[in-house]
C-alpha atoms as a PDB file:
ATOM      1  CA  UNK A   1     171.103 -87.356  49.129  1.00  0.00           C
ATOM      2  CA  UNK A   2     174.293 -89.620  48.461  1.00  0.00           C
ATOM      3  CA  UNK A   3     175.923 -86.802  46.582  1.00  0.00           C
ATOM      4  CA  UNK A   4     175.145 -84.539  49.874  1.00  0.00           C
ATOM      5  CA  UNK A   5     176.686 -86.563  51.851  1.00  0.00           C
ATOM      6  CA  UNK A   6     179.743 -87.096  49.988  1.00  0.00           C
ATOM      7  CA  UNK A   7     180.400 -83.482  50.038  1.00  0.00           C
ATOM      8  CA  UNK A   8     179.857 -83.417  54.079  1.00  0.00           C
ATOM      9  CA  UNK A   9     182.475 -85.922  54.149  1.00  0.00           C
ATOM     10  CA  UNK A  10     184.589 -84.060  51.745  1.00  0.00           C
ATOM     11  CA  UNK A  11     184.266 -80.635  54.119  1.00  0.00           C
ATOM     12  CA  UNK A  12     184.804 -82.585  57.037  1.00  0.00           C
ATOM     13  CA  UNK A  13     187.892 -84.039  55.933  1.00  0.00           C
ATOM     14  CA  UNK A  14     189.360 -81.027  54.761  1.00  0.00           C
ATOM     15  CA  UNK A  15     188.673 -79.244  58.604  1.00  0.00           C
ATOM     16  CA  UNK A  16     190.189 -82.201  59.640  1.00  0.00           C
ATOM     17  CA  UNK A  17     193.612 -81.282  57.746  1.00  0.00           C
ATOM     18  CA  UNK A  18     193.726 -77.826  57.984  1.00  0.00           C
ATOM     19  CA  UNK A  19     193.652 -78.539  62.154  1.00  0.00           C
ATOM     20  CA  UNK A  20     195.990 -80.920  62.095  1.00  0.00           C
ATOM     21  CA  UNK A  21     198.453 -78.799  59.673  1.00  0.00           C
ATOM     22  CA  UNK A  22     198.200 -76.239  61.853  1.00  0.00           C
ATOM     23  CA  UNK A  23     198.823 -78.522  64.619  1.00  0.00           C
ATOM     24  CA  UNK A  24     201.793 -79.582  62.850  1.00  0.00           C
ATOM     25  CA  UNK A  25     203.212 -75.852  61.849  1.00  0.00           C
ATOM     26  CA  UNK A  26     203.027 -75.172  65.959  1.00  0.00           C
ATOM     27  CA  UNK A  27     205.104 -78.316  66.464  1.00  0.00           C
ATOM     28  CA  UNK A  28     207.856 -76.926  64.145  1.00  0.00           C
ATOM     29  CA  UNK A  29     207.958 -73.839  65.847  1.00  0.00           C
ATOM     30  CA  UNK A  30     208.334 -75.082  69.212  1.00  0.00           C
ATOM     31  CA  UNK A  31     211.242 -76.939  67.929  1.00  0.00           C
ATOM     32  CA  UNK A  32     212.971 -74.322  66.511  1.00  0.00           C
ATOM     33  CA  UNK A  33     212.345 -72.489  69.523  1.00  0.00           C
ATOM     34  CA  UNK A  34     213.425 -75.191  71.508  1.00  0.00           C
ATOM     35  CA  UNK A  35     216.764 -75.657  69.554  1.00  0.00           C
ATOM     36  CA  UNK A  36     217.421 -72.014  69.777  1.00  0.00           C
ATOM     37  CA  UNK A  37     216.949 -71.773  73.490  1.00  0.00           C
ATOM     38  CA  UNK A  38     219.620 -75.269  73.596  1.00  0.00           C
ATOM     39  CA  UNK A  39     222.613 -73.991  71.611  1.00  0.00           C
ATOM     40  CA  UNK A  40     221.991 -70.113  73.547  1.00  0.00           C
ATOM     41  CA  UNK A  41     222.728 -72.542  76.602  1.00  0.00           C
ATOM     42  CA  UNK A  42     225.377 -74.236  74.573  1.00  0.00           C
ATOM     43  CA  UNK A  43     226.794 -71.190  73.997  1.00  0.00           C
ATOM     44  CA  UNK A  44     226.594 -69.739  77.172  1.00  0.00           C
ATOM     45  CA  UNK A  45     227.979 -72.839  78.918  1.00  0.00           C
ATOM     46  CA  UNK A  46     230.907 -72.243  76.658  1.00  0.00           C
ATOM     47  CA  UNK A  47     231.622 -69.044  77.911  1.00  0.00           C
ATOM     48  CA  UNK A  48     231.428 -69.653  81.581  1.00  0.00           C
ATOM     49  CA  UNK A  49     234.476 -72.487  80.780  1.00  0.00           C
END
């Protein structure tokens, strides 16, 4: 029973880090998204001067 319930905890934790890895990997790309979109309006701004 104990060693049953060790490996619960052991599946839930490792749910637990694949969702918040993924979490994490969609953070990154909205970054990089973000920082693209900023220095295309660098960029642009740059131009219009």
């Amino acid at each position: 029973m104990l060693i049953f319930l060790f490996f619960i905890l052991i599946a839930i934790s490792f749910i637990y880090f694949y969702k918040l890895t993924d979490k994490i990997s969609a953070q990154r790309k909205q970054i990089l998204l973000l920082k693209y979109e900023n220095t295309k309006l660098k960029n642009k701004l740059k131009q219009m001067n």
